[in-house]
Protein backbone atom coordinates (compact mmCIF):
# COMPACT_ATOMS: atom_id res chain seq x y z
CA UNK A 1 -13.44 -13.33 25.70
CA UNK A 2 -10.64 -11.37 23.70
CA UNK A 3 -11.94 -9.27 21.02
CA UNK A 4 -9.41 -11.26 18.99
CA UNK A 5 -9.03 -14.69 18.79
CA UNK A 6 -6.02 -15.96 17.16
CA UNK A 7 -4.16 -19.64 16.65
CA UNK A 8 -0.89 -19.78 14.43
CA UNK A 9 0.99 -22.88 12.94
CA UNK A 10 4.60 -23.80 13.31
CA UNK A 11 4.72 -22.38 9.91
CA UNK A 12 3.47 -18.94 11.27
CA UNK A 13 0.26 -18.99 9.33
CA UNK A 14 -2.10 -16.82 11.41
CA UNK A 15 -6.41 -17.06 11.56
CA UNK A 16 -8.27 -14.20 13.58
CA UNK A 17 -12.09 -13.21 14.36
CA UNK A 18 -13.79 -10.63 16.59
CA UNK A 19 -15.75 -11.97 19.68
CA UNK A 20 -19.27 -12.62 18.55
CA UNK A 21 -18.09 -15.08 15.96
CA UNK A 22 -18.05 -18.84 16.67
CA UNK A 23 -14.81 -20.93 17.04
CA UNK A 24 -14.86 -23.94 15.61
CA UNK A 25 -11.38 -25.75 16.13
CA UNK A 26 -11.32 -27.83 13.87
CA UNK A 27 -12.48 -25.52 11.12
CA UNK A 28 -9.54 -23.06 12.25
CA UNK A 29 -7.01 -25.79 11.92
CA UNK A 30 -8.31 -26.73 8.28
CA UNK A 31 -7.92 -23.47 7.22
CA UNK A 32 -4.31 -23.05 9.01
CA UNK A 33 -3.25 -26.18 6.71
CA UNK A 34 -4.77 -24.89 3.79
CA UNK A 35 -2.28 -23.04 1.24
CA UNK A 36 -2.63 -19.53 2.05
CA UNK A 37 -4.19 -19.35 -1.74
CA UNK A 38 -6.93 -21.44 -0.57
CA UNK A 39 -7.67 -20.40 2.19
CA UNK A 40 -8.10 -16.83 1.69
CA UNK A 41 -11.41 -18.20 -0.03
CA UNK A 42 -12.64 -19.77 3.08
CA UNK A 43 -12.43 -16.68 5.43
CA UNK A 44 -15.54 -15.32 7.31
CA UNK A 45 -16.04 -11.53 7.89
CA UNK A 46 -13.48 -10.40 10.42
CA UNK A 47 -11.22 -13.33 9.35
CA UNK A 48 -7.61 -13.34 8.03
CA UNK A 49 -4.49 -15.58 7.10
CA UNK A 50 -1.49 -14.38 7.76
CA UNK A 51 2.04 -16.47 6.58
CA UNK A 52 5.10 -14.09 6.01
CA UNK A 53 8.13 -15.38 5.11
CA UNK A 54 9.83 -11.95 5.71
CA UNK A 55 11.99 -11.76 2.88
CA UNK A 56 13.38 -8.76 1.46
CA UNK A 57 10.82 -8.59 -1.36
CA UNK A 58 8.76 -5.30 -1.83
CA UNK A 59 5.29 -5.91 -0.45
CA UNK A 60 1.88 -4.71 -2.49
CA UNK A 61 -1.72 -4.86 -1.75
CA UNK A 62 -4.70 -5.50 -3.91
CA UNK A 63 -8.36 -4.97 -2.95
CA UNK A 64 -10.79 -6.97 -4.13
CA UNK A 65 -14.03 -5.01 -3.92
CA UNK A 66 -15.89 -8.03 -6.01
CA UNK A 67 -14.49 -10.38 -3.15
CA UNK A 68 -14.60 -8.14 -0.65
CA UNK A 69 -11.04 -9.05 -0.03
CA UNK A 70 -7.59 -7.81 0.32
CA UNK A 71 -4.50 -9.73 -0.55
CA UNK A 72 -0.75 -8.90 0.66
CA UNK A 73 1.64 -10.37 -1.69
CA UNK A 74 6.10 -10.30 -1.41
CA UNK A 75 7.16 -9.85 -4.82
CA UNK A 76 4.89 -12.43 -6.50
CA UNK A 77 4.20 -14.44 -3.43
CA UNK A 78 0.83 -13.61 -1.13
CA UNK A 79 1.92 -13.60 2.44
CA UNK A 80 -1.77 -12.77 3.70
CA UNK A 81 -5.03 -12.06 2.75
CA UNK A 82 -8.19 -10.75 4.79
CA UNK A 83 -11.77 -9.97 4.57
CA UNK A 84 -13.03 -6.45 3.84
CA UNK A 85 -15.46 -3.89 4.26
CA UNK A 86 -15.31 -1.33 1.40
CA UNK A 87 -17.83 1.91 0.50
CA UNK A 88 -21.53 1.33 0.39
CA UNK A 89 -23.39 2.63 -2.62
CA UNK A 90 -22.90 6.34 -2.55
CA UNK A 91 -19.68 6.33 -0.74
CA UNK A 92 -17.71 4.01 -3.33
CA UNK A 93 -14.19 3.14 -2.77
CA UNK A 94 -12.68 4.50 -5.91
CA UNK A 95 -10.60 2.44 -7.84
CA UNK A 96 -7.27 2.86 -8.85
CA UNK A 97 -3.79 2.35 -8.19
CA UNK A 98 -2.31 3.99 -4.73
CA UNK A 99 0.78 4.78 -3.22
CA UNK A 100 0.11 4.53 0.66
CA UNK A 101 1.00 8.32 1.65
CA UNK A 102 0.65 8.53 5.42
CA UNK A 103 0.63 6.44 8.38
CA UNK A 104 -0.87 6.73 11.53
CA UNK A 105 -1.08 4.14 14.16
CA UNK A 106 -3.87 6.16 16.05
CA UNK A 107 -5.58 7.97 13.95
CA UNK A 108 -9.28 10.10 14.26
CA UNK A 109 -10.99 11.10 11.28
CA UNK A 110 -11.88 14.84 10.13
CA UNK A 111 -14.84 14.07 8.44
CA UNK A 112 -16.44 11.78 10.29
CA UNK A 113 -17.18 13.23 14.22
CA UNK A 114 -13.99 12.12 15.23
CA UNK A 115 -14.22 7.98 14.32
CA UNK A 116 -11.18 6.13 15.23
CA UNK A 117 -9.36 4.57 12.03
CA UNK A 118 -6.79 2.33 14.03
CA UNK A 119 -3.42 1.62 11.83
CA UNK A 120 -4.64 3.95 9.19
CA UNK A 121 -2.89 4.31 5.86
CA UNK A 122 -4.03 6.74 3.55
CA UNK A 123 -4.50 5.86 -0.16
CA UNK A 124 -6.00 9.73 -1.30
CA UNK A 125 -5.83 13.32 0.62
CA UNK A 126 -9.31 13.67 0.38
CA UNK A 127 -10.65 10.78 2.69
CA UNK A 128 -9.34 7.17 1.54
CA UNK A 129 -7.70 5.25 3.55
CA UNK A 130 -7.01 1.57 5.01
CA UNK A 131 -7.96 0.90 8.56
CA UNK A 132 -9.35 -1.28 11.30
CA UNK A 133 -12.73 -1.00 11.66
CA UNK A 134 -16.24 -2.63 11.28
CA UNK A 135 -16.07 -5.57 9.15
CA UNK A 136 -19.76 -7.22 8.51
CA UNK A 137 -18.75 -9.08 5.42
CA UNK A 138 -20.33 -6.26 2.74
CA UNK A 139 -19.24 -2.60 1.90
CA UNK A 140 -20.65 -0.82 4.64
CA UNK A 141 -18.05 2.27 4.76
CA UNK A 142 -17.81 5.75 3.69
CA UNK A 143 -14.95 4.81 1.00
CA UNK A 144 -12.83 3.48 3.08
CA UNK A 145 -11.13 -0.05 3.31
CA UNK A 146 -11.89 -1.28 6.56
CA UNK A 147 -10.08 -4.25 7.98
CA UNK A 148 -10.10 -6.62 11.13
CA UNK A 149 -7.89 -5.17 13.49
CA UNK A 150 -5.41 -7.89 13.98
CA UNK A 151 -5.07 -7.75 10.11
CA UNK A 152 -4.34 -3.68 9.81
CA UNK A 153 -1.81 -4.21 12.95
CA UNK A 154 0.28 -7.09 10.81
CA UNK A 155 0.03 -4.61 7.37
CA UNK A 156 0.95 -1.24 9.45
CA UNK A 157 4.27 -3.49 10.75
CA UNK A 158 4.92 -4.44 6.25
CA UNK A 159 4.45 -1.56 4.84
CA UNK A 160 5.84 1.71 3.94
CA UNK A 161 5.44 5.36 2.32
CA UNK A 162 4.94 4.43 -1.28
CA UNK A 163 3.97 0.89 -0.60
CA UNK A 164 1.43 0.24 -3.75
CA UNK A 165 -2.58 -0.39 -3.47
CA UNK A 166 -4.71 -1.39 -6.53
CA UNK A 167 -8.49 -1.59 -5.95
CA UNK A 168 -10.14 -3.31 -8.46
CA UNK A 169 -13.54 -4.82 -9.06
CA UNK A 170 -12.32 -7.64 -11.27
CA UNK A 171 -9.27 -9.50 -9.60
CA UNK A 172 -10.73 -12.95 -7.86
CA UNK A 173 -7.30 -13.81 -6.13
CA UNK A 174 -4.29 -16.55 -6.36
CA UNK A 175 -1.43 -14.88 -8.61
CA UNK A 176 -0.05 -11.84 -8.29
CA UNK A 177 -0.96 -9.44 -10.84
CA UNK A 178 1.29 -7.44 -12.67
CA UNK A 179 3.53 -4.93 -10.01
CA UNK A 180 0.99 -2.26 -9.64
CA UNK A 181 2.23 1.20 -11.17
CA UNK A 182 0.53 4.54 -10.27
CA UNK A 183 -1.72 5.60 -12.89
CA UNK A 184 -0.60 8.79 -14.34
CA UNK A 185 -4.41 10.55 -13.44
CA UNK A 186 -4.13 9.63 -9.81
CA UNK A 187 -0.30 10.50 -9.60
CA UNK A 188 -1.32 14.30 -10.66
CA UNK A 189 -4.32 13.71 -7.88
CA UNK A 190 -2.43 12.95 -5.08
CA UNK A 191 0.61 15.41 -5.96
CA UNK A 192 -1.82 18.59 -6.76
CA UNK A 193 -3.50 17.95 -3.54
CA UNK A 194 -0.05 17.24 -1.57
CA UNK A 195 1.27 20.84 -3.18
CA UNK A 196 -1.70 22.40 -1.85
CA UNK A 197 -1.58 20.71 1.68
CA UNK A 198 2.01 22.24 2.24
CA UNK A 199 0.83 25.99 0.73
């Protein structure tokens, strides 16, 4: 069996799950007709909706550490949503509001004996990033956002340098919050530590 099993719509709405998980047909199906709003509520860990419409909207993430969920939105519009695995208690994903800085497709990380962070995109120069990786259904990380794999491959192919981030612990889903702006304390963050990264 495929590590990822995935069935799409005509409409180009997308489920995944890692091997070990059952497939139930019909319940795949019921969630592919579900409004993407809907059924970004129903998804198991390692499960995602995916249902682009590709327009030329800017595209912005928000993470969900109540839900343990991340939504994908065009403008106003959420294209996708997955489920999450974000930092266990001592290793908190900070909260904030992100630009994504740097991507790399295949990426090992320097703190952590080498792991593999496939589709990486880092949120802070000091360890946080998105990524495929080990998705249980709780936080389980060291601070990072991990995704299913399928899931970081579709946002890697959306997004760009500057693309915005917001983790949160109080957003449950469905509308689009207000477009995320930087905050001004993690602006200075992220350029100090930049500045000092090209010295």
């Amino acid at each position: 069996m495929s590590r990822i099993v995935q069935s799409a719509t005509a409409m180009g709405l997308m489920f995944a799950l890692f091997a070990g998980q059952p497939v139930w047909a019909a319940s795949a199906a019921a969630i592919a007709a579900m409004p993407i709003e809907q059924a970004a509520t129903e998804l198991s860990p390692n499960q995602f909706v995916w249902k682009d419409n590709g327009s030329s909207e800017p595209v912005s993430i928000v993470i969900s550490l109540l839900e343990q969920r991340a939504f994908v939105y065009r403008g106003a519009t959420m294209i996708a949503a997955t489920t999450i695995s974000s930092g266990k208690d001592g290793k908190d994903t900070p909260l904030g509001t992100y630009p994504i800085l740097q991507k790399n497709a295949v990426h090992k990380s320097s703190l952590y004996d080498d792991a593999s962070m496939p589709f990486m995109q880092r949120l802070t120069w000091d360890g946080i990033a998105i990524h495929a990786g080990r998705n249980p259904g709780f936080p389980a990380s060291h601070g990072c956002i991990r995704v299913p794999l399928g899931f970081a491959k579709q946002l890697f192919g959306v997004t760009t340098l500057g693309t915005t981030v917001t983790v949160t612990d109080d957003f449950e889903g469905g509308v689009a919050p207000e477009p995320p702006v930087a905050d001004q304390e993690t602006a200075i963050a992220n350029l100090r530590q930049s500045v000092s990264l090209d010295r």
